[in-house]
PDB file of N, CA and C in Angstrom:
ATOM      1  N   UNK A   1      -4.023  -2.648 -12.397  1.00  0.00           N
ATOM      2  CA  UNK A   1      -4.139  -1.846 -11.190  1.00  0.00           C
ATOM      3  C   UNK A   1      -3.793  -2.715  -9.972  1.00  0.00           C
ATOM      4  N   UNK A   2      -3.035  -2.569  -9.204  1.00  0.00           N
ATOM      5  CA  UNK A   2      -2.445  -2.917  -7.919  1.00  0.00           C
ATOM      6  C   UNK A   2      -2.953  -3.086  -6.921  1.00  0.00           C
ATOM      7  N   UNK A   3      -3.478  -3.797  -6.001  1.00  0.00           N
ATOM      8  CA  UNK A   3      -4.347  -3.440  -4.961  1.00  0.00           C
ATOM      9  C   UNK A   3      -3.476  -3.865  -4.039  1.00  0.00           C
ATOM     10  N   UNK A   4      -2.148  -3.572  -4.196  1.00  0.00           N
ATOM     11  CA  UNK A   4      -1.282  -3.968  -2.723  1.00  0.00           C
ATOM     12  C   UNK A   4      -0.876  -2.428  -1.986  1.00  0.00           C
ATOM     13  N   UNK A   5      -0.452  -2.348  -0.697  1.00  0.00           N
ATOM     14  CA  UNK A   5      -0.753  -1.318  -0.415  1.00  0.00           C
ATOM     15  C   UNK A   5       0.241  -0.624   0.800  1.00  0.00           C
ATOM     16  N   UNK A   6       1.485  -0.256   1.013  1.00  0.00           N
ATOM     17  CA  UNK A   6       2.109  -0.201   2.118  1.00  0.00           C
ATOM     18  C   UNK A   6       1.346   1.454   2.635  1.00  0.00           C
ATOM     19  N   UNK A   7       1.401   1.185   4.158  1.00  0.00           N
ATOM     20  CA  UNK A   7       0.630   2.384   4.805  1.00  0.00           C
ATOM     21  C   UNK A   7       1.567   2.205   5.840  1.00  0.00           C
ATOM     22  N   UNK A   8       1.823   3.639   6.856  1.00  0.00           N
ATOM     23  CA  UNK A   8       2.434   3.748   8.117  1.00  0.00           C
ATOM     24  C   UNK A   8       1.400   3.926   8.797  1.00  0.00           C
ATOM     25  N   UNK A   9       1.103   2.977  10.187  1.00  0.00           N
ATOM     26  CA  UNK A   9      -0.236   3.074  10.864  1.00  0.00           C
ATOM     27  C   UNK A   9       0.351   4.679  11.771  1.00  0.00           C
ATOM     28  N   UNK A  10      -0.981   4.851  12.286  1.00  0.00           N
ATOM     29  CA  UNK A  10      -1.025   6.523  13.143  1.00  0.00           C
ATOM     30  C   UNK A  10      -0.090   5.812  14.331  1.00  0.00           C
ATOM     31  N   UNK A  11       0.469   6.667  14.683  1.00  0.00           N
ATOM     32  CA  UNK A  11       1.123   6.010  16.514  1.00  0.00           C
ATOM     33  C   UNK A  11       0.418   5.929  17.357  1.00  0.00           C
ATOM     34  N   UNK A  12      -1.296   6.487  17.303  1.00  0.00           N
ATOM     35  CA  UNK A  12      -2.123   6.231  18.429  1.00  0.00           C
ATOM     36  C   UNK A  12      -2.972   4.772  18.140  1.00  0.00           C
ATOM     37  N   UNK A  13      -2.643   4.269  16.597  1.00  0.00           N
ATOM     38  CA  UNK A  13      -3.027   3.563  16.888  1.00  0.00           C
ATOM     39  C   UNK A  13      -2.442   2.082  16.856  1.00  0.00           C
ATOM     40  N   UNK A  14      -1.538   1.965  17.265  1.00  0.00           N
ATOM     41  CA  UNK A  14      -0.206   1.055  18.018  1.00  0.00           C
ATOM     42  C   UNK A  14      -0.791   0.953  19.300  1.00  0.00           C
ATOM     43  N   UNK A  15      -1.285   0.133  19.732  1.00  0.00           N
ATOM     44  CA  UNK A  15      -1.429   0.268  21.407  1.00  0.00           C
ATOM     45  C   UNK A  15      -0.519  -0.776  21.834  1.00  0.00           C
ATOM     46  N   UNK A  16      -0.700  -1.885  21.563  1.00  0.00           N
ATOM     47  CA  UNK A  16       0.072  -3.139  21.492  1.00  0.00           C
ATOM     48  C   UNK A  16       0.499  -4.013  20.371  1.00  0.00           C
ATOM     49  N   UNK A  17       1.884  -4.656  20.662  1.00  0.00           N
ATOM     50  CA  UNK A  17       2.905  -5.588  19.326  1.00  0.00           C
ATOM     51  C   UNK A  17       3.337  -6.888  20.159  1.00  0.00           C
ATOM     52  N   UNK A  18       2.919  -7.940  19.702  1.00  0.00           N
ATOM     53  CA  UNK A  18       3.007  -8.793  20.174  1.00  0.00           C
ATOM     54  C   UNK A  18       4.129  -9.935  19.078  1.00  0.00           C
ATOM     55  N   UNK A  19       5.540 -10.459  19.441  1.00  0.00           N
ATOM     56  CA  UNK A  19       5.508 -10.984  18.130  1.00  0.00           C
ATOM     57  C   UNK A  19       6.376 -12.749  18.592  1.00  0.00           C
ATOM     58  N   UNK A  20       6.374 -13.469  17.972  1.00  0.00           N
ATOM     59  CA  UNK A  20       6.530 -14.977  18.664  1.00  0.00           C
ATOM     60  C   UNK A  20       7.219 -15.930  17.951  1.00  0.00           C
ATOM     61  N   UNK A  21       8.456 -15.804  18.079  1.00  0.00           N
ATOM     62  CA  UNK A  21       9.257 -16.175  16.941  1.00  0.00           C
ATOM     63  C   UNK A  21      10.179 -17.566  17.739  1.00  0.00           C
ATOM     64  N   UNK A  22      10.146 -18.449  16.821  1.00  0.00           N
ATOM     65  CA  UNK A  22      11.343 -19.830  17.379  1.00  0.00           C
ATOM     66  C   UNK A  22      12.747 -19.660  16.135  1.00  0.00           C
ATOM     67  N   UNK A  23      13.452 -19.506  17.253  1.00  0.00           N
ATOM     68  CA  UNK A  23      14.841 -19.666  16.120  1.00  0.00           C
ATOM     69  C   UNK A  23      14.911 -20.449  15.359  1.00  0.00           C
ATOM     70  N   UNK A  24      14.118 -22.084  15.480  1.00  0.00           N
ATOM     71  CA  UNK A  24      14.118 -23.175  15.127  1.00  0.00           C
ATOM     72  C   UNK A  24      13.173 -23.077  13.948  1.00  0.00           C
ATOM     73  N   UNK A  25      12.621 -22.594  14.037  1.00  0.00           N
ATOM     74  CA  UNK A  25      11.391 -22.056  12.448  1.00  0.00           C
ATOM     75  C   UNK A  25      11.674 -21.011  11.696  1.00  0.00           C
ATOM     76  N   UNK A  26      10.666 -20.616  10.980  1.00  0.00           N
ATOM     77  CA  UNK A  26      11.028 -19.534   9.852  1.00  0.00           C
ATOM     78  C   UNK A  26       9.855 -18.415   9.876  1.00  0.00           C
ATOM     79  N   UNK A  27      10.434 -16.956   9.498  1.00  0.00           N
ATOM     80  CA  UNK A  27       9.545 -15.943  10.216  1.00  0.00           C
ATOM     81  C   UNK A  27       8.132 -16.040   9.953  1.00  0.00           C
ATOM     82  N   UNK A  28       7.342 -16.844   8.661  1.00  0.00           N
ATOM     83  CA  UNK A  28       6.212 -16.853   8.656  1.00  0.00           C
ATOM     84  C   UNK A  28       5.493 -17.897   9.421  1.00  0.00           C
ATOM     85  N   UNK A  29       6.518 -18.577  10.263  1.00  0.00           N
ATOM     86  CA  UNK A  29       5.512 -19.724  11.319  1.00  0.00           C
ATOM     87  C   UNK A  29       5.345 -19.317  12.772  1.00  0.00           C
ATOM     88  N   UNK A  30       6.152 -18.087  12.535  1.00  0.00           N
ATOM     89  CA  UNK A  30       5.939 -17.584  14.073  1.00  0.00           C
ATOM     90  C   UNK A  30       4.433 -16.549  13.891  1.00  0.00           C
ATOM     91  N   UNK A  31       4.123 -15.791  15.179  1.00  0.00           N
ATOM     92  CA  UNK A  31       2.938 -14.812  15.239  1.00  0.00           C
ATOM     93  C   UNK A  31       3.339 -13.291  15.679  1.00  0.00           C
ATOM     94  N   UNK A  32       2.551 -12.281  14.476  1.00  0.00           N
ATOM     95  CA  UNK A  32       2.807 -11.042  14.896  1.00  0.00           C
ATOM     96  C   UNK A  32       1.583 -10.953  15.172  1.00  0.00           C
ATOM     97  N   UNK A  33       1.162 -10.057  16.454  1.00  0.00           N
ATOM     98  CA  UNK A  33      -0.095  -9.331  16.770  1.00  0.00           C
ATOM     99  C   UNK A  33       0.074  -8.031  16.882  1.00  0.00           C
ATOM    100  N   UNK A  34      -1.301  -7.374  16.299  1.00  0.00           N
ATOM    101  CA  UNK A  34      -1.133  -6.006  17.139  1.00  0.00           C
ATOM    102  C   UNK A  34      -2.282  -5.499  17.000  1.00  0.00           C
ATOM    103  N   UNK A  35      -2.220  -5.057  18.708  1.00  0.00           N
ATOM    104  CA  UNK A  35      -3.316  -4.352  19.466  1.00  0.00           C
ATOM    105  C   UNK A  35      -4.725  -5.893  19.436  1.00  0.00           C
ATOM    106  N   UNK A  36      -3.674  -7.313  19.587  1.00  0.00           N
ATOM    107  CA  UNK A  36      -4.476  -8.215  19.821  1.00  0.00           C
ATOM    108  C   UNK A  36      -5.218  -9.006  18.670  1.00  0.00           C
ATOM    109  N   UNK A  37      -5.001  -8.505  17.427  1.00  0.00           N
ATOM    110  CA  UNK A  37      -5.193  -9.136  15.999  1.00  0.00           C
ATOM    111  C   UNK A  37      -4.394  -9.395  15.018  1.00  0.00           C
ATOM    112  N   UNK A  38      -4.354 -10.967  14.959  1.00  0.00           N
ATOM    113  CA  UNK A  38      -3.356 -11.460  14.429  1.00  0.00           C
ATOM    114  C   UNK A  38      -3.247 -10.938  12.728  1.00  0.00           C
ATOM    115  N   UNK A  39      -1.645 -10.554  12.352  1.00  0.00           N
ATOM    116  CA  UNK A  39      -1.647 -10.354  11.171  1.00  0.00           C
ATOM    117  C   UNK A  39      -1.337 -11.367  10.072  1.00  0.00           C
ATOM    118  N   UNK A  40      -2.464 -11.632   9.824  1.00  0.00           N
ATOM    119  CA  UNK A  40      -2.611 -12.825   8.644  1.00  0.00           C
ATOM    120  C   UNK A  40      -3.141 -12.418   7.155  1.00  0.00           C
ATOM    121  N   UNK A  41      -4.485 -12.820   7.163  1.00  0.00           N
ATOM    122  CA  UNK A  41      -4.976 -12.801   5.728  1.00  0.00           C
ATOM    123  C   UNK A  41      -5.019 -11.060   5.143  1.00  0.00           C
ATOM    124  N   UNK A  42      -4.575 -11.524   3.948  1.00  0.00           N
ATOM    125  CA  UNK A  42      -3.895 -10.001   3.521  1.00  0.00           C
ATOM    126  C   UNK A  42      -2.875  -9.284   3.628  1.00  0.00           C
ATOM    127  N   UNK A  43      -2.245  -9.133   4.426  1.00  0.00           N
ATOM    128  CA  UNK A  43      -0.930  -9.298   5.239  1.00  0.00           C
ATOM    129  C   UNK A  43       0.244  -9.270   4.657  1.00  0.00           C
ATOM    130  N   UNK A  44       0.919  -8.658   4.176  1.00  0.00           N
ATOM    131  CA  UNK A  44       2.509  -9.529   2.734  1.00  0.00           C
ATOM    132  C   UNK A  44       3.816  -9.215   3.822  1.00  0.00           C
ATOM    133  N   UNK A  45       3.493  -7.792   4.496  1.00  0.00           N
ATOM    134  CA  UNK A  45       4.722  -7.632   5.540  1.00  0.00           C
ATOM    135  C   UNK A  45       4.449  -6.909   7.020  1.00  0.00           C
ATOM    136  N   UNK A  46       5.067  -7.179   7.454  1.00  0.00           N
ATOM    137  CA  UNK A  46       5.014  -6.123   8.867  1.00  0.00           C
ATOM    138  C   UNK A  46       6.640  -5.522   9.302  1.00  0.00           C
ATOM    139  N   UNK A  47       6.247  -4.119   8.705  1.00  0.00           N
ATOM    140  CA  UNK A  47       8.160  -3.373   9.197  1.00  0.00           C
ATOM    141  C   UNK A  47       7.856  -2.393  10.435  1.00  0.00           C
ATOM    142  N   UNK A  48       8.862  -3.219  11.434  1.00  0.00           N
ATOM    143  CA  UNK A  48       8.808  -2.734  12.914  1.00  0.00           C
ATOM    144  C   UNK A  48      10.261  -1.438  13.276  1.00  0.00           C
ATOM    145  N   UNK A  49       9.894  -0.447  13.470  1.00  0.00           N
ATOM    146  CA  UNK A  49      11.398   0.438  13.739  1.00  0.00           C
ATOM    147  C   UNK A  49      10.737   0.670  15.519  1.00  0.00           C
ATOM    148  N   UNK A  50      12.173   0.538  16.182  1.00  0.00           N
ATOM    149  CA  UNK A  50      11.614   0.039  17.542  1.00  0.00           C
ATOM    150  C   UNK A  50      13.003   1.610  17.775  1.00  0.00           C
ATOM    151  N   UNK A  51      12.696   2.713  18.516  1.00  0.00           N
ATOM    152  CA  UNK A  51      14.154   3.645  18.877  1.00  0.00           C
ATOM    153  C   UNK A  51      13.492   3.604  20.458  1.00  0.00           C
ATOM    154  N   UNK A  52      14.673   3.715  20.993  1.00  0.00           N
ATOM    155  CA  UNK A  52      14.283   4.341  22.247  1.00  0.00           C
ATOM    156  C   UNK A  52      13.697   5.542  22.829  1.00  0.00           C
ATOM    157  N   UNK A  53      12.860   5.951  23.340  1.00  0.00           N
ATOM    158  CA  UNK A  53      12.196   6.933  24.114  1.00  0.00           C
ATOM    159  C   UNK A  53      11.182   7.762  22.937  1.00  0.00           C
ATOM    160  N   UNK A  54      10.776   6.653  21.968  1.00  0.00           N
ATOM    161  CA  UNK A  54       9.904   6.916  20.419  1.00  0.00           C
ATOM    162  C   UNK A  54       9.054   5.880  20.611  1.00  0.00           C
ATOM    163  N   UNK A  55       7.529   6.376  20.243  1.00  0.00           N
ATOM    164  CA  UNK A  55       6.870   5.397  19.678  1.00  0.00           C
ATOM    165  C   UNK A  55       6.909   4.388  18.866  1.00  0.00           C
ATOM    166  N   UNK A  56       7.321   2.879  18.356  1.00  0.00           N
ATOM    167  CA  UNK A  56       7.493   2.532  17.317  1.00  0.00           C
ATOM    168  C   UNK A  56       6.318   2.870  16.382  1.00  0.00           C
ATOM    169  N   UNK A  57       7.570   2.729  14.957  1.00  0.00           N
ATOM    170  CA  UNK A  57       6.698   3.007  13.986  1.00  0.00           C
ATOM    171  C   UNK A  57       6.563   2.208  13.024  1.00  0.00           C
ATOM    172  N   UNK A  58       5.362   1.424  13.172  1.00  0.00           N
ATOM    173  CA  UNK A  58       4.826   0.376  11.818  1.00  0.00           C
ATOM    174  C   UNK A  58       4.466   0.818  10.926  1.00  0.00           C
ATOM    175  N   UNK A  59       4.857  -0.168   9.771  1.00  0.00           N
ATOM    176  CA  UNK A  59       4.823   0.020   7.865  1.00  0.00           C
ATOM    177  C   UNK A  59       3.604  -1.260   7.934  1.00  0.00           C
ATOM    178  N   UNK A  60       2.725  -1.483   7.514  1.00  0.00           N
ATOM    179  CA  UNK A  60       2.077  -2.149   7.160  1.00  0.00           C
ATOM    180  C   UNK A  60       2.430  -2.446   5.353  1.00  0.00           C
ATOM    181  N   UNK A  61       2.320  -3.846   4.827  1.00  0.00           N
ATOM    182  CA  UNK A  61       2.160  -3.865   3.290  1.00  0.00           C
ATOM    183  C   UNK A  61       0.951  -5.411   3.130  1.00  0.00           C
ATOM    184  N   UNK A  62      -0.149  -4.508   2.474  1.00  0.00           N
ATOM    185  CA  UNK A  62      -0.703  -5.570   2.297  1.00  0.00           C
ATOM    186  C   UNK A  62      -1.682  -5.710   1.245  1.00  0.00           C
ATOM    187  N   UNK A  63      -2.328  -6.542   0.882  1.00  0.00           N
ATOM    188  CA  UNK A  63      -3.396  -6.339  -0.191  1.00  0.00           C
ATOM    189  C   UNK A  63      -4.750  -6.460   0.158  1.00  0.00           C
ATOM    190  N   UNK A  64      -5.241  -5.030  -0.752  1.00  0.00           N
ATOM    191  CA  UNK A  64      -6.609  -4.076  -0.275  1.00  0.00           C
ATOM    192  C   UNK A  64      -7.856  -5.289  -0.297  1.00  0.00           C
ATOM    193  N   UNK A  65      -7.885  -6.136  -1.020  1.00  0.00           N
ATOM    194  CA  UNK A  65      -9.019  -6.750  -1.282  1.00  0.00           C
ATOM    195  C   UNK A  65      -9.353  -8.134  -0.401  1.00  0.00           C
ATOM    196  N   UNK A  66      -7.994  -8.348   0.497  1.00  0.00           N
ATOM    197  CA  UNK A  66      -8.152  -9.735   1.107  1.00  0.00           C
ATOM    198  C   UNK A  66      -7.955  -9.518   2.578  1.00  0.00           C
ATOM    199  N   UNK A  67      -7.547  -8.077   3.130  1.00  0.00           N
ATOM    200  CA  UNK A  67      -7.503  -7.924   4.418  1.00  0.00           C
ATOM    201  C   UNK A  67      -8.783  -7.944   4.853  1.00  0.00           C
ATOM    202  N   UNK A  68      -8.772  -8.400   6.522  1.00  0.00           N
ATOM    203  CA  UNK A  68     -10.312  -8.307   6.868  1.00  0.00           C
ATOM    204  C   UNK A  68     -10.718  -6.685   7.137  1.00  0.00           C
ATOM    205  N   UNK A  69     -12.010  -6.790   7.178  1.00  0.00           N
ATOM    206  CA  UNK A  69     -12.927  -5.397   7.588  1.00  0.00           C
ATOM    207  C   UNK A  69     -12.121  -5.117   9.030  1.00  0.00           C
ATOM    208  N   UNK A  70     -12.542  -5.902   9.980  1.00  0.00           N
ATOM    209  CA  UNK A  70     -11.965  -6.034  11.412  1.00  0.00           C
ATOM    210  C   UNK A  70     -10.517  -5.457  11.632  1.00  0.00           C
ATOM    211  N   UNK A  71      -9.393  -5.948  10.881  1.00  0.00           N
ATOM    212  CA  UNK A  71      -8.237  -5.708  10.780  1.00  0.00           C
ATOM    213  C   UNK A  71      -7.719  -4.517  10.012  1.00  0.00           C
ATOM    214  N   UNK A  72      -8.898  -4.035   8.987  1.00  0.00           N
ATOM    215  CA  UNK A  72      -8.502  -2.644   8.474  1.00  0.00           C
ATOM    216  C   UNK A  72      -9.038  -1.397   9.258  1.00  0.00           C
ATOM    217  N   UNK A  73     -10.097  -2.005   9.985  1.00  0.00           N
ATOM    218  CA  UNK A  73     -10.918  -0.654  11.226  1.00  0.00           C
ATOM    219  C   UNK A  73      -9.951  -0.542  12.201  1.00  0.00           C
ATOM    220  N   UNK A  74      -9.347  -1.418  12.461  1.00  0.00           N
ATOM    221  CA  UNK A  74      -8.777  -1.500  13.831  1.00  0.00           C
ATOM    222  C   UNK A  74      -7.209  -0.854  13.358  1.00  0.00           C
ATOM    223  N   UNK A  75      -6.697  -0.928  12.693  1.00  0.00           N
ATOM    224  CA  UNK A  75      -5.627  -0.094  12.316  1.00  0.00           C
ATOM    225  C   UNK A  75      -5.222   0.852  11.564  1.00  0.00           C
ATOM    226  N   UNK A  76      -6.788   1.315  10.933  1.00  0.00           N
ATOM    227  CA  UNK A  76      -7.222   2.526  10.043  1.00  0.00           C
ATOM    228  C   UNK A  76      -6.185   2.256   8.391  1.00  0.00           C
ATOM    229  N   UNK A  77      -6.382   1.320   8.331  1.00  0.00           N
ATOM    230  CA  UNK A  77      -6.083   0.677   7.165  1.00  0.00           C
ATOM    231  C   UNK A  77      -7.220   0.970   6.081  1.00  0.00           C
ATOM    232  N   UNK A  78      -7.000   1.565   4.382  1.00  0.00           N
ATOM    233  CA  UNK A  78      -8.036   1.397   3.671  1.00  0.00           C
ATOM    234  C   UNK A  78      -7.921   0.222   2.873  1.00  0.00           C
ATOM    235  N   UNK A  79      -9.255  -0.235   2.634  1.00  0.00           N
ATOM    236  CA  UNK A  79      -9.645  -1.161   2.116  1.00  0.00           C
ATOM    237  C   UNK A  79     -10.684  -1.270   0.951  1.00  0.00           C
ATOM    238  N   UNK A  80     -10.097  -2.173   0.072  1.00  0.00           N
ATOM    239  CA  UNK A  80     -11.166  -1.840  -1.471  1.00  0.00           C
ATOM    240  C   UNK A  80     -11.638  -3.215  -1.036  1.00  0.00           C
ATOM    241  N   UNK A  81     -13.176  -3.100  -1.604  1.00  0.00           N
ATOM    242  CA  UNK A  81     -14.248  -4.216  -1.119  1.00  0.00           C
ATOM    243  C   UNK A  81     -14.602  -4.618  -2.676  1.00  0.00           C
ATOM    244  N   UNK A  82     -14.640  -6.236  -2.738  1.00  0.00           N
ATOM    245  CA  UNK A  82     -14.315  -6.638  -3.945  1.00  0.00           C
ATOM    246  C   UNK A  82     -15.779  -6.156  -4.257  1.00  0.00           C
ATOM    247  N   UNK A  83     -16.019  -6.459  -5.558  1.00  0.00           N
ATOM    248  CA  UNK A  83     -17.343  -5.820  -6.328  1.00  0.00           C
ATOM    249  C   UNK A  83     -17.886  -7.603  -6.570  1.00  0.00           C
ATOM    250  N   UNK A  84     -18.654  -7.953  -6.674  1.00  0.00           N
ATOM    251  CA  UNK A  84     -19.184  -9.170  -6.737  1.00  0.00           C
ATOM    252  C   UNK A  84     -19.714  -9.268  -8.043  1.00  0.00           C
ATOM    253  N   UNK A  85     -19.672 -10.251  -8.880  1.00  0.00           N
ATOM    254  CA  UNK A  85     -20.887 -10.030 -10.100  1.00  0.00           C
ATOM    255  C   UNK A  85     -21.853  -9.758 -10.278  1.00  0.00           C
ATOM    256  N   UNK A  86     -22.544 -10.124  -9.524  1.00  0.00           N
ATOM    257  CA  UNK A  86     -23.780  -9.959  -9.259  1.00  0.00           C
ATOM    258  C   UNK A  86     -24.334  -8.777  -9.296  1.00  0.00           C
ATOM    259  N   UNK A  87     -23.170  -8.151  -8.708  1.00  0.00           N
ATOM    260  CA  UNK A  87     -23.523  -6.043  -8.041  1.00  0.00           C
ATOM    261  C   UNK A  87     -23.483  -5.690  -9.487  1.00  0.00           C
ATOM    262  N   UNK A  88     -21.638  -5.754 -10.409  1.00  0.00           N
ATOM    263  CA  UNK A  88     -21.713  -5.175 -11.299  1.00  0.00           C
ATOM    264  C   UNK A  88     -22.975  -5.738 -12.809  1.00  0.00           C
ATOM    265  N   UNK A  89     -23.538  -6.890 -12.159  1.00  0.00           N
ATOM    266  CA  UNK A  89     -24.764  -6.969 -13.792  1.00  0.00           C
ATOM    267  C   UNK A  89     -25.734  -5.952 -13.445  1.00  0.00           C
ATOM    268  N   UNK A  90     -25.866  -5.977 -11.754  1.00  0.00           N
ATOM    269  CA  UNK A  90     -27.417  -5.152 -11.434  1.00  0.00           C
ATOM    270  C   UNK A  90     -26.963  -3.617 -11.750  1.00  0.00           C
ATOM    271  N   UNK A  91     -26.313  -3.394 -11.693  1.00  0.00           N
ATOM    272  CA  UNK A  91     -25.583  -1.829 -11.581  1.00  0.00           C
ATOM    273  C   UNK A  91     -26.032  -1.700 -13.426  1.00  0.00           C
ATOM    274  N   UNK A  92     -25.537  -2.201 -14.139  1.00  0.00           N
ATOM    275  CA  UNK A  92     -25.264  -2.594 -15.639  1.00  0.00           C
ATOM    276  C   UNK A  92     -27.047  -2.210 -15.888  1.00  0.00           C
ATOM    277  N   UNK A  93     -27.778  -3.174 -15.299  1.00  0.00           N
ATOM    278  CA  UNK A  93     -29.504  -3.130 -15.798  1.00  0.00           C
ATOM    279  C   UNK A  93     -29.955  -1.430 -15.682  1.00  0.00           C
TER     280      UNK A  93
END
């Protein structure tokens, strides 16, 4: 079972794209933000379609189990929350 996950975020909730790229480096040493939270852990892609007099529209692709809480609320991203051992022995009793 897969827990990777491409989603198109809502357009309301795009407020801000921030992205910081050196010609001299390579695209994963630069920084994408959006709406002020950096896209890192969990993270595999960010696809930007930018048209004129259109909202852009972001593709998010990432995996469910390592994105943060913070970063999946904030862009209405779902998220599977790992199960711990612990949960599944007590669940088991």
């Amino acid at each position: 079972m897969s827990k990777i996950k491409t989603q198109k975020l809502l357009p309301e909730k795009v407020q801000k794209i921030f992205i910081q790229l050196d010609a001299q480096n390579r695209c994963y040493e630069g920084a994408v933000m959006i709406n002020e939270l950096q896209m890192r852990d969990g993270i595999i892609s960010v696809e930007l379609i930018l048209k004129a007099n259109q909202r852009p529209e972001v593709t998010i692709e990432y995996n469910q189990q390592f994105i943060s809480n913070e970063t999946a609320e904030v862009l209405g991203l779902s998220k599977k929350e790992m199960a711990s051992s612990r949960t599944a022995i007590q669940e088991e009793v």
